[in-house]
N, C-alpha and C. Protein backbone atom coordinates (compact mmCIF):
# COMPACT_ATOMS: atom_id res chain seq x y z
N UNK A 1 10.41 4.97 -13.83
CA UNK A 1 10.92 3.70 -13.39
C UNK A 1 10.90 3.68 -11.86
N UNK A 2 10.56 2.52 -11.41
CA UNK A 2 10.44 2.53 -10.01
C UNK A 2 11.89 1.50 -9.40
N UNK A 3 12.33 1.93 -8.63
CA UNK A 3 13.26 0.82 -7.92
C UNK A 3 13.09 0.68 -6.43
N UNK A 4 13.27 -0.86 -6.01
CA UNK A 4 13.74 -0.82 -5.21
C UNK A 4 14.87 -1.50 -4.52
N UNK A 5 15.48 -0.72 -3.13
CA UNK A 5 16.95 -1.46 -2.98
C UNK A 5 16.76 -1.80 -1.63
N UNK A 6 17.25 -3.15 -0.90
CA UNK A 6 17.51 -3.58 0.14
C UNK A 6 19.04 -3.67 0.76
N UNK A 7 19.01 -3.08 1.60
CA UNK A 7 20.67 -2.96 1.92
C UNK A 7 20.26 -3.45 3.47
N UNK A 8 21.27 -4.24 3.63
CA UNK A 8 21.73 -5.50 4.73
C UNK A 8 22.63 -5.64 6.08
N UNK A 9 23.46 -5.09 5.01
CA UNK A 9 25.09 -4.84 5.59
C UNK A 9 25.36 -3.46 6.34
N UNK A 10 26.39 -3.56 7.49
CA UNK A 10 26.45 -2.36 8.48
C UNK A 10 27.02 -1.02 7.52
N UNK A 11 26.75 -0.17 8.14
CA UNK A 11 27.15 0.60 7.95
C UNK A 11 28.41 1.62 8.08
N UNK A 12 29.18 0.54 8.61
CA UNK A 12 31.19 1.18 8.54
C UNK A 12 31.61 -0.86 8.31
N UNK A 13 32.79 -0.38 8.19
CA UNK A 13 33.21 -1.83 7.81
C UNK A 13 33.25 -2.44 6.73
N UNK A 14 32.16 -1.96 5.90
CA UNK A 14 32.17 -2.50 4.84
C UNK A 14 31.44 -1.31 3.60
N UNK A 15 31.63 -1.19 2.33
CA UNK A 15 31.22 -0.05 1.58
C UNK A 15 30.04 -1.00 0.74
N UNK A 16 28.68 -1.84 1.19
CA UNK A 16 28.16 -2.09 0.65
C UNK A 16 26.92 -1.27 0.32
N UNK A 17 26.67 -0.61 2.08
CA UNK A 17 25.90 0.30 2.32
C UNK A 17 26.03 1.34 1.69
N UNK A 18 27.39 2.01 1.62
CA UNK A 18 27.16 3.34 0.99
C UNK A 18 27.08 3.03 -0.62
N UNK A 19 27.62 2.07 -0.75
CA UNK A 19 27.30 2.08 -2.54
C UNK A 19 26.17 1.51 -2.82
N UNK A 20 25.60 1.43 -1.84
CA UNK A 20 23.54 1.28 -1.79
C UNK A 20 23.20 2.25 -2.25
N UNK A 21 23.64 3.53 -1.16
CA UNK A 21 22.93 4.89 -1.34
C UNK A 21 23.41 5.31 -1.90
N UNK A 22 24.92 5.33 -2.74
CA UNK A 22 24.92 6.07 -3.94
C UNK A 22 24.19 5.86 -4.94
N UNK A 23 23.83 4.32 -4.94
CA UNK A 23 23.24 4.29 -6.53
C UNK A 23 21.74 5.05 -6.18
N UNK A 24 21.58 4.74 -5.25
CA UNK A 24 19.61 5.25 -4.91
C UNK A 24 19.77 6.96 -5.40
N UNK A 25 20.72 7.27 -4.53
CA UNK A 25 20.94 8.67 -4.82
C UNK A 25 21.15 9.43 -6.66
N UNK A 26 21.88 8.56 -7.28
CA UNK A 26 22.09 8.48 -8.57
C UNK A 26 21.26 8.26 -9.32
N UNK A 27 19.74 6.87 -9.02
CA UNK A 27 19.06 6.64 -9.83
C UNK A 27 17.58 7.90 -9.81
N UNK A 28 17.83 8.18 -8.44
CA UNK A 28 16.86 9.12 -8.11
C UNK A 28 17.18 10.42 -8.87
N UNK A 29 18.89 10.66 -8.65
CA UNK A 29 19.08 12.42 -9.82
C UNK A 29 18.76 11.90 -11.25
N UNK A 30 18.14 11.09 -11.87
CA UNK A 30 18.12 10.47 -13.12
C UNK A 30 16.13 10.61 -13.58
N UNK A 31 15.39 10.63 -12.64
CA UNK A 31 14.27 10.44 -11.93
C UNK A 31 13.42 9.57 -12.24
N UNK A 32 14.33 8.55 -11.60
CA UNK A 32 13.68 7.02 -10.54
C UNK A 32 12.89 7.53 -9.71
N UNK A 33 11.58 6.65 -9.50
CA UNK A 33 10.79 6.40 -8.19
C UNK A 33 11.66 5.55 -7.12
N UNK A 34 12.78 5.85 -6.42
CA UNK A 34 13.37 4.95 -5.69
C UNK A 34 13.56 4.94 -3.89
N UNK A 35 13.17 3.33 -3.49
CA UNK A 35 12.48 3.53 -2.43
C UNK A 35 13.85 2.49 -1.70
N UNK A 36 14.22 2.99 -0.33
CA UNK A 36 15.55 2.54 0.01
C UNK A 36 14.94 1.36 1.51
N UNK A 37 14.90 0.25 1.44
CA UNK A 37 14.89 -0.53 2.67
C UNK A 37 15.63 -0.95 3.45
N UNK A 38 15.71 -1.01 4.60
CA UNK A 38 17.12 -0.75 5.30
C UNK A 38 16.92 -2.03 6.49
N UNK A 39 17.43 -3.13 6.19
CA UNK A 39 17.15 -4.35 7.37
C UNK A 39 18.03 -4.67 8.12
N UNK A 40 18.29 -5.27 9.39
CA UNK A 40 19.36 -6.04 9.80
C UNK A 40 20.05 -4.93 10.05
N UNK A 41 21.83 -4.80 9.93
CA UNK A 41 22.70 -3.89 10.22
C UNK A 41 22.48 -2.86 9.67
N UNK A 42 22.14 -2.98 8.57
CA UNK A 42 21.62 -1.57 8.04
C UNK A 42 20.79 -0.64 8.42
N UNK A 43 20.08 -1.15 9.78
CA UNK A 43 19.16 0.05 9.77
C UNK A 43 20.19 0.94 10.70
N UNK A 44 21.49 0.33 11.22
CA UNK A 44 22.19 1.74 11.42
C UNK A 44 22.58 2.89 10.74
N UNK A 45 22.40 2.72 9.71
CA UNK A 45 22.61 3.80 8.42
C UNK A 45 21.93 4.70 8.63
N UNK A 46 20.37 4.53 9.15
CA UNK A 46 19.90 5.96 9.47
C UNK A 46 19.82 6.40 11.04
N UNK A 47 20.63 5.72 11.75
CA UNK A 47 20.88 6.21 13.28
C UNK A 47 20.94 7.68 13.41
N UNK A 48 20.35 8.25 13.99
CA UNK A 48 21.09 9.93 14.27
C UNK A 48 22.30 9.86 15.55
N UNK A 49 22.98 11.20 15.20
CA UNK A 49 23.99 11.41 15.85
C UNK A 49 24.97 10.53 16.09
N UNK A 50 25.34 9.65 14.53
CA UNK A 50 26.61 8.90 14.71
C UNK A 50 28.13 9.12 14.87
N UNK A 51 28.29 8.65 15.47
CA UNK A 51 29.89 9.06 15.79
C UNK A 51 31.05 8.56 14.14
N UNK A 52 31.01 9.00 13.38
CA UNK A 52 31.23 7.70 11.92
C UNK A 52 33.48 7.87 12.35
N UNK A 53 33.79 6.81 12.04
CA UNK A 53 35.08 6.27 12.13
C UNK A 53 35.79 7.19 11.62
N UNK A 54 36.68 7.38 11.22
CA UNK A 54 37.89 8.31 10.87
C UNK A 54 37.86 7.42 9.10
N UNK A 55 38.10 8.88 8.26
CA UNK A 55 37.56 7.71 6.95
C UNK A 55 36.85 7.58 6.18
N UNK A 56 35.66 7.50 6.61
CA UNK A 56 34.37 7.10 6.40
C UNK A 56 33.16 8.20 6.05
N UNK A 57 32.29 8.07 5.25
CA UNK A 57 31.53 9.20 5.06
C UNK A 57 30.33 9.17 6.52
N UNK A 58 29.41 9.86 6.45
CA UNK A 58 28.19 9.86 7.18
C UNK A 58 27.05 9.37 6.44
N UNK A 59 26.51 8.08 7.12
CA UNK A 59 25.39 7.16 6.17
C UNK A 59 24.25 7.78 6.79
N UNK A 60 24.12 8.10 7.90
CA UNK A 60 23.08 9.12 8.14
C UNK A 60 22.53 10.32 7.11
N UNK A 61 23.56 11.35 7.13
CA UNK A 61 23.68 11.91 6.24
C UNK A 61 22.96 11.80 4.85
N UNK A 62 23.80 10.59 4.07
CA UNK A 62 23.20 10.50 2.94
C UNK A 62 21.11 10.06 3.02
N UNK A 63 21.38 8.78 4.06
CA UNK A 63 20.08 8.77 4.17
C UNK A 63 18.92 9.71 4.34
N UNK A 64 19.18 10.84 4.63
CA UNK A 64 18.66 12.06 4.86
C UNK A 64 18.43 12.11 3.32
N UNK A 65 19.57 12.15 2.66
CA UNK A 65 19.23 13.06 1.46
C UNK A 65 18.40 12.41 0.19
């Protein structure tokens, strides 16, 4: 199965982003072809060396993985 996901929304502030990459992450341990697009605020998600809020996971991070 192939997917793909567009995520929009920033990356602190709001948990749309990371429950982007969980599911990508999830559909992929399942083994999805899944391909992650990252537009608008979102492409801060794969910024390096983010400072992430008190809280909050690292969207970098996951994007890595």
């Amino acid at each position: 199965m192939k997917t793909l996901l567009i995520l929009n929304d920033p990356p602190y502030g709001t948990e749309r982003s990371f429950n982007g990459l969980r599911l990508a992450k999830a559909l992929a341990g399942k083994g999805a072809e899944v391909t992650v697009f990252l537009m608008a605020d979102a492409v801060a998600c794969a910024k390096a060396g983010q400072k992430v809020p008190q809280g909050y996971y690292n969207l970098e991070l996951m994007t890595k993985a």
